[in-house]
Protein backbone atom coordinates (compact mmCIF):
# COMPACT_ATOMS: atom_id res chain seq x y z
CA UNK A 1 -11.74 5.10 -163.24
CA UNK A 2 -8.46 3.19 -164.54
CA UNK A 3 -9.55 -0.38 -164.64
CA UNK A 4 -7.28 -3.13 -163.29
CA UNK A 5 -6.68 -5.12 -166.21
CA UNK A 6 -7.01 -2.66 -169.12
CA UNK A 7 -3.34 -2.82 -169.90
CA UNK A 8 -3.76 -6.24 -170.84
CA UNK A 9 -6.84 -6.47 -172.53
CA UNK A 10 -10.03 -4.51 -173.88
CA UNK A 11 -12.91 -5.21 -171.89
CA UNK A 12 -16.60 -4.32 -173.57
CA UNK A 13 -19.30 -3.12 -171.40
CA UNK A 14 -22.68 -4.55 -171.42
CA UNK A 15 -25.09 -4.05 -168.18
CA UNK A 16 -25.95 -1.24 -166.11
CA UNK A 17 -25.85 -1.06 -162.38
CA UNK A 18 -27.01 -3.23 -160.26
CA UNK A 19 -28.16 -0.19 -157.37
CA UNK A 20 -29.97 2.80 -157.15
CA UNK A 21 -28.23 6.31 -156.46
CA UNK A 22 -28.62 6.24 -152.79
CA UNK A 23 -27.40 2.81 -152.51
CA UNK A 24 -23.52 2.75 -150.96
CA UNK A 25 -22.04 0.68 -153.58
CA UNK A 26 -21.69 1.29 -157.27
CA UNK A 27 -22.31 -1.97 -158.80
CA UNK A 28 -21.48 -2.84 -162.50
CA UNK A 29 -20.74 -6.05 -165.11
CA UNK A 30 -18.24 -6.07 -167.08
CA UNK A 31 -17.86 -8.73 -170.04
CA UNK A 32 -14.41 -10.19 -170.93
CA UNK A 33 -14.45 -11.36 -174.50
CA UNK A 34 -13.31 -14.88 -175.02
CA UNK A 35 -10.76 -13.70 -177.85
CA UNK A 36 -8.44 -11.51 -175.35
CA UNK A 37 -6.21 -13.52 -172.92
CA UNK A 38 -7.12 -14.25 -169.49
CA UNK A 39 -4.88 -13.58 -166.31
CA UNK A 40 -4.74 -16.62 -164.03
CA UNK A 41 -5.14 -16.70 -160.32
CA UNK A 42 -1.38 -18.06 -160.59
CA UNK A 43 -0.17 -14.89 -161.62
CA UNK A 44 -1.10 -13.24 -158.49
CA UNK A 45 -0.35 -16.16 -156.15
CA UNK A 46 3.44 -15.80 -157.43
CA UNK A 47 3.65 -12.13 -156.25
CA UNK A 48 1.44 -12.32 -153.00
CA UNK A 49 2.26 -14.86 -150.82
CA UNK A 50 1.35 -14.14 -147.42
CA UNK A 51 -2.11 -13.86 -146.34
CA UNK A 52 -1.90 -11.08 -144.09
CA UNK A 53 0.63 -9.10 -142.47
CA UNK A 54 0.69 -6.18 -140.08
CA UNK A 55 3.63 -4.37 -137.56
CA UNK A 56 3.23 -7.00 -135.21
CA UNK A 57 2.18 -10.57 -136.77
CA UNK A 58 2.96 -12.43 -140.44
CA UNK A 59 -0.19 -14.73 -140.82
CA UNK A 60 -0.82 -17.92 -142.75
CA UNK A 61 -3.52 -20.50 -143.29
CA UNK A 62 -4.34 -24.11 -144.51
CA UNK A 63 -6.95 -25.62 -145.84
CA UNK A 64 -7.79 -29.47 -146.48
CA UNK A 65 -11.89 -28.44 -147.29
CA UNK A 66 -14.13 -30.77 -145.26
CA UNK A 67 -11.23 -31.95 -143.31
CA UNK A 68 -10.29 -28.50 -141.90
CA UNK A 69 -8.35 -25.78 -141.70
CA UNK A 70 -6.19 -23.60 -139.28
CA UNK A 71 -5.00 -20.28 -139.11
CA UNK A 72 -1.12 -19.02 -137.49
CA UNK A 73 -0.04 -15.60 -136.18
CA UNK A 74 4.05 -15.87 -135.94
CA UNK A 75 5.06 -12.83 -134.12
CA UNK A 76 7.65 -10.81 -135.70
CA UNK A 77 9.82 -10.09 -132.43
CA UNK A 78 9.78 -13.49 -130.95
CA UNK A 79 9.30 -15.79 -133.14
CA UNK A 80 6.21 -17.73 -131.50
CA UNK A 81 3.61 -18.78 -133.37
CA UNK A 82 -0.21 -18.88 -132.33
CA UNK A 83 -2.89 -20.47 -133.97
CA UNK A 84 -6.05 -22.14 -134.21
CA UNK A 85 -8.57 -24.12 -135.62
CA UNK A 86 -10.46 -22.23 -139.02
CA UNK A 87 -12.29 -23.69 -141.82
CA UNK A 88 -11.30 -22.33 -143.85
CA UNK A 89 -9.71 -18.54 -143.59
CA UNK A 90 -10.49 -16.53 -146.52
CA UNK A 91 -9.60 -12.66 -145.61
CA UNK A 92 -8.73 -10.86 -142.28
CA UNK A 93 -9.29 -7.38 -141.61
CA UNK A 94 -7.76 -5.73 -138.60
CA UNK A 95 -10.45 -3.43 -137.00
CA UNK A 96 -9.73 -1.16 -133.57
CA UNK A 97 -6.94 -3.45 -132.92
CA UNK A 98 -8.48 -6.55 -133.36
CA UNK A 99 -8.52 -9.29 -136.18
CA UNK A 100 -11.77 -9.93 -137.76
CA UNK A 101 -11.05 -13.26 -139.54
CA UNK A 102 -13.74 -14.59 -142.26
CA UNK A 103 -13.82 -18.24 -142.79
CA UNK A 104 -15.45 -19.85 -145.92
CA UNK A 105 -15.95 -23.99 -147.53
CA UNK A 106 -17.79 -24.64 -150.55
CA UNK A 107 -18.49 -28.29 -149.73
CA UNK A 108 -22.39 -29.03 -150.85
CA UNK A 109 -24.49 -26.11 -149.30
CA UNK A 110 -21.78 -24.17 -148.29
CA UNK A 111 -20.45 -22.59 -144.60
CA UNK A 112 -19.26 -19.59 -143.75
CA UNK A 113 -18.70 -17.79 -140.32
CA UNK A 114 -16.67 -14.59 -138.89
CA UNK A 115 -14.10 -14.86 -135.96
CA UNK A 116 -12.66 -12.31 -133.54
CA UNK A 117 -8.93 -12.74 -132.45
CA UNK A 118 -8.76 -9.80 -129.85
CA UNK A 119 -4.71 -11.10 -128.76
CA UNK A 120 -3.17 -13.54 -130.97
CA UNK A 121 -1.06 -14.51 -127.96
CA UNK A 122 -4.38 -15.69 -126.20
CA UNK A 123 -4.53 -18.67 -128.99
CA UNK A 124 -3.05 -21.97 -128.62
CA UNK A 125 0.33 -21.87 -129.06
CA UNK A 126 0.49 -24.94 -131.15
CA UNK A 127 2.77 -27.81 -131.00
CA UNK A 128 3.33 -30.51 -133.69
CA UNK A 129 2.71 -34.43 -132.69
CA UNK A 130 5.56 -36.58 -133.76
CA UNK A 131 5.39 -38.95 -136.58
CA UNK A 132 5.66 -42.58 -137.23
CA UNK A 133 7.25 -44.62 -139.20
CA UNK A 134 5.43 -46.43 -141.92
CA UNK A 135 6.81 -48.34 -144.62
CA UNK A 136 10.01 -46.71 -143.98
CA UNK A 137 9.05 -43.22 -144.83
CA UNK A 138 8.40 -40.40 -141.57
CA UNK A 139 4.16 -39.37 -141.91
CA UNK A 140 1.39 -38.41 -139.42
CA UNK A 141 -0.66 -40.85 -138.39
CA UNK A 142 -4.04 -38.92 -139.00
CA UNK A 143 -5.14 -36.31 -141.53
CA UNK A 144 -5.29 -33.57 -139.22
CA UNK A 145 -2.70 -33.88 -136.81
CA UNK A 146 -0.79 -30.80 -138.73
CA UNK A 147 -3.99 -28.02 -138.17
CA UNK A 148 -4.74 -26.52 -134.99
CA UNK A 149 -8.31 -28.08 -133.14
CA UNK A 150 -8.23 -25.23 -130.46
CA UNK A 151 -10.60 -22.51 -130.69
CA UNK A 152 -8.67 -20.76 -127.48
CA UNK A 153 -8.78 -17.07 -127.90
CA UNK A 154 -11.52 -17.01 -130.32
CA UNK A 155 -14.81 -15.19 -130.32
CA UNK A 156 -17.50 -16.64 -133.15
CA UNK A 157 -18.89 -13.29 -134.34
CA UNK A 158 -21.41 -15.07 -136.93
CA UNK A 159 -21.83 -18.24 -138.92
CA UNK A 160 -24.41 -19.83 -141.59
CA UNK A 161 -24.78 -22.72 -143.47
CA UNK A 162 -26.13 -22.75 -147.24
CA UNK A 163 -24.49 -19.58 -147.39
CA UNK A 164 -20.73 -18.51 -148.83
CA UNK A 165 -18.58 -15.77 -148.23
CA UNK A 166 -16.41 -14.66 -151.48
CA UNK A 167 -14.22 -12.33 -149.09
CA UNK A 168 -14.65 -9.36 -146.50
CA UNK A 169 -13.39 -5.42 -146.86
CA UNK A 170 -13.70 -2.55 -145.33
CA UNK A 171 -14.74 0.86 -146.58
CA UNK A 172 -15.33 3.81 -144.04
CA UNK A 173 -14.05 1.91 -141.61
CA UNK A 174 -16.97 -0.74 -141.74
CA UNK A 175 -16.84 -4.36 -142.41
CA UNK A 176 -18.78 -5.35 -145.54
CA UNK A 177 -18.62 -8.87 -147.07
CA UNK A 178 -19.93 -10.47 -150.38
CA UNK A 179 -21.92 -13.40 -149.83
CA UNK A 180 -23.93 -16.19 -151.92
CA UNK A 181 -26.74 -16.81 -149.90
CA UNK A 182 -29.36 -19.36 -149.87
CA UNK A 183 -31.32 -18.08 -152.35
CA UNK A 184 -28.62 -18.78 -154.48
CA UNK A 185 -27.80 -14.51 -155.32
CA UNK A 186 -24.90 -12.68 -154.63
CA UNK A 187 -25.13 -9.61 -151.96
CA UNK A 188 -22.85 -6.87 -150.67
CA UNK A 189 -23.09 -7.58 -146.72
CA UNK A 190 -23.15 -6.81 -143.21
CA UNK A 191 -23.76 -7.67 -139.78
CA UNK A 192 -26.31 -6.25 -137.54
CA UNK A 193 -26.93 -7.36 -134.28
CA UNK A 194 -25.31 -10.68 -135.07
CA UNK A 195 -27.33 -10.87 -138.09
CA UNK A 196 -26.19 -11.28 -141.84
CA UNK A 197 -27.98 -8.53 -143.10
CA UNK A 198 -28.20 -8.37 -147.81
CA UNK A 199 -27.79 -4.90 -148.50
CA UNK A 200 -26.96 -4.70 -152.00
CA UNK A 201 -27.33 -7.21 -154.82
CA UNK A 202 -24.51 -7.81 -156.82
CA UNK A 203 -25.67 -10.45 -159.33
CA UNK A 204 -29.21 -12.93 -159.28
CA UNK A 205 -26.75 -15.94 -159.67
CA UNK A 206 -25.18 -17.52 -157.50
CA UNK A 207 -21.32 -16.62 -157.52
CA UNK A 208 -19.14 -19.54 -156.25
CA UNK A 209 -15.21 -20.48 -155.62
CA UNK A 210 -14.41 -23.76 -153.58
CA UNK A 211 -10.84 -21.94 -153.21
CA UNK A 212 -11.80 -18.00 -152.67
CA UNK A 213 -8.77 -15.53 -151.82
CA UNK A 214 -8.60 -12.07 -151.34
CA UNK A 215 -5.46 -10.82 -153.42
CA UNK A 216 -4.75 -6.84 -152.71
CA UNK A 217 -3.45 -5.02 -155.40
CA UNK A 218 -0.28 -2.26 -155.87
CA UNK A 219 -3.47 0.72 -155.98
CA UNK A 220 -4.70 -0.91 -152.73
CA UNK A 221 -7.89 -2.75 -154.98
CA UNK A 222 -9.14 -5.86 -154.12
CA UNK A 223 -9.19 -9.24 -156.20
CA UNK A 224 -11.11 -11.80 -156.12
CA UNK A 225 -11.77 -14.75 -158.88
CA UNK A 226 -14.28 -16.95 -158.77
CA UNK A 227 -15.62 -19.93 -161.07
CA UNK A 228 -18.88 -21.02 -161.19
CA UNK A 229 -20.90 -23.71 -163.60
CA UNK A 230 -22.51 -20.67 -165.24
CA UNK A 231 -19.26 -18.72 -165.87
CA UNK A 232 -15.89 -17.73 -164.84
CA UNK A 233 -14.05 -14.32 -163.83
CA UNK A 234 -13.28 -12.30 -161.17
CA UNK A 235 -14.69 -9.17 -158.82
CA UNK A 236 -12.45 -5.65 -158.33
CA UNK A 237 -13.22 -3.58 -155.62
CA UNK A 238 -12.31 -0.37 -155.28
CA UNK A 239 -13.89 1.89 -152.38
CA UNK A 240 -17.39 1.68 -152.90
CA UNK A 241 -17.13 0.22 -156.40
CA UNK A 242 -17.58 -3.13 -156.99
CA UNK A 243 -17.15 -4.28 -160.14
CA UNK A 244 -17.80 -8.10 -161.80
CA UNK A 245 -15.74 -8.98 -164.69
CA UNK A 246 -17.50 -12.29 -166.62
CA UNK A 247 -16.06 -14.44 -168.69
CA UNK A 248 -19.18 -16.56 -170.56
């Protein structure tokens, strides 16, 4: 395997994996020494900038943390754009037709929950409130009055509390997600009869982003950095490999 980052720096391998041989996922560490430089989440946020996209639908998000979120499907042919209420969206995966749309917040235990969008056009198609006038400048008069609070069109799949999704992917066609849960341990994922169900342990601390994103790759890999009080670094994924890089 060609790692993501070895054209920019030597990376030194020190644990084995995580999972046995008849486990799905191939789970290893990798260290990052502190003399080699370190690729920023900015450097990826300058090429990808939209959050999802498919032959139909360009889709966004916000997030303001505990205050909310929202997610918007503009459709490509008309124009319109759909949306509602998500705190906050972290990764959608498009699965027999429908959008599968995994929403995570770090605030104190942590929340996560999956969403099904079966039509975007069955969402609230949103309109903005108008302004005031204060102090001679043109603002909205509350917090949220710029995020969706409609849930229209929505089907909750799953949701916790003391429990944080990193991101959700697919391999084989099945939805698999990596999740802190409240025993403070990272897992590979899935759901089961509406059930969270830890299939796989990916590290015995507790890896934690209060601003997650999923950022896909030229080869199709997945990204994701995270920074925790322990340490700092990021997770690729690559079919059913699943590797941590950790910066100490």
């Amino acid at each position: 395997m060609t790692y993501l980052l070895g054209f920019f720096f030597v990376i030194i391998f020190y644990s084995n994996s995580y999972c046995q041989d008849d486990n799905l996922f191939a789970i290893s560490e990798l260290k990052i020494t502190d003399s080699v430089p370190y690729i920023s989440k900015s450097f990826y946020n300058k090429q990808q900038t939209t959050f999802f996209e498919d032959d139909d639908y360009i889709v966004s998000q916000t997030c303001s943390g505990e205050w909310g979120g929202s997610i918007w499907f503009k459709n490509k042919n008309t124009g319109i754009v759909y949306s509602c209420e998500a705190t906050c969206p972290i990764a959608i995966n498009k699965i027999d037709g429908k959008y599968i749309v995994t929403n995570s917040l770090a605030h104190l235990g942590g929340f996560s929950e999956l969403v099904e969008i079966e039509d975007p056009k069955s969402m609230e198609l949103f309109v903005l409130p108008k302004p005031i006038k204060k102090r001679g400048k043109t603002i909205y008069r509350y917090f949220g009055d710029t995020k969706s609070k409609s849930r229209k069109g929505v089907t909750e799949i799953w949701k916790a509390y003391n429990a944080l999704a990193l991101t959700s992917f697919q391999y084989k066609d099945k939805l698999y997600h990596i999740l802190t849960d409240k025993d403070h341990k990272t897992y590979v994922s899935k759901i089961e009869n509406g059930e969270m169900i830890n299939l796989q342990l990916i590290s015995d601390i507790r890896i934690w982003d209060y601003n997650p994103k999923t950022y896909k790759m030229p080869n199709g890999n997945l990204l994701i950095y995270f920074k925790t009080n322990d340490c700092d670094g990021f997770i690729e994924i690559e079919d059913n490999k699943i590797i941590i890089f950790k910066k100490e």
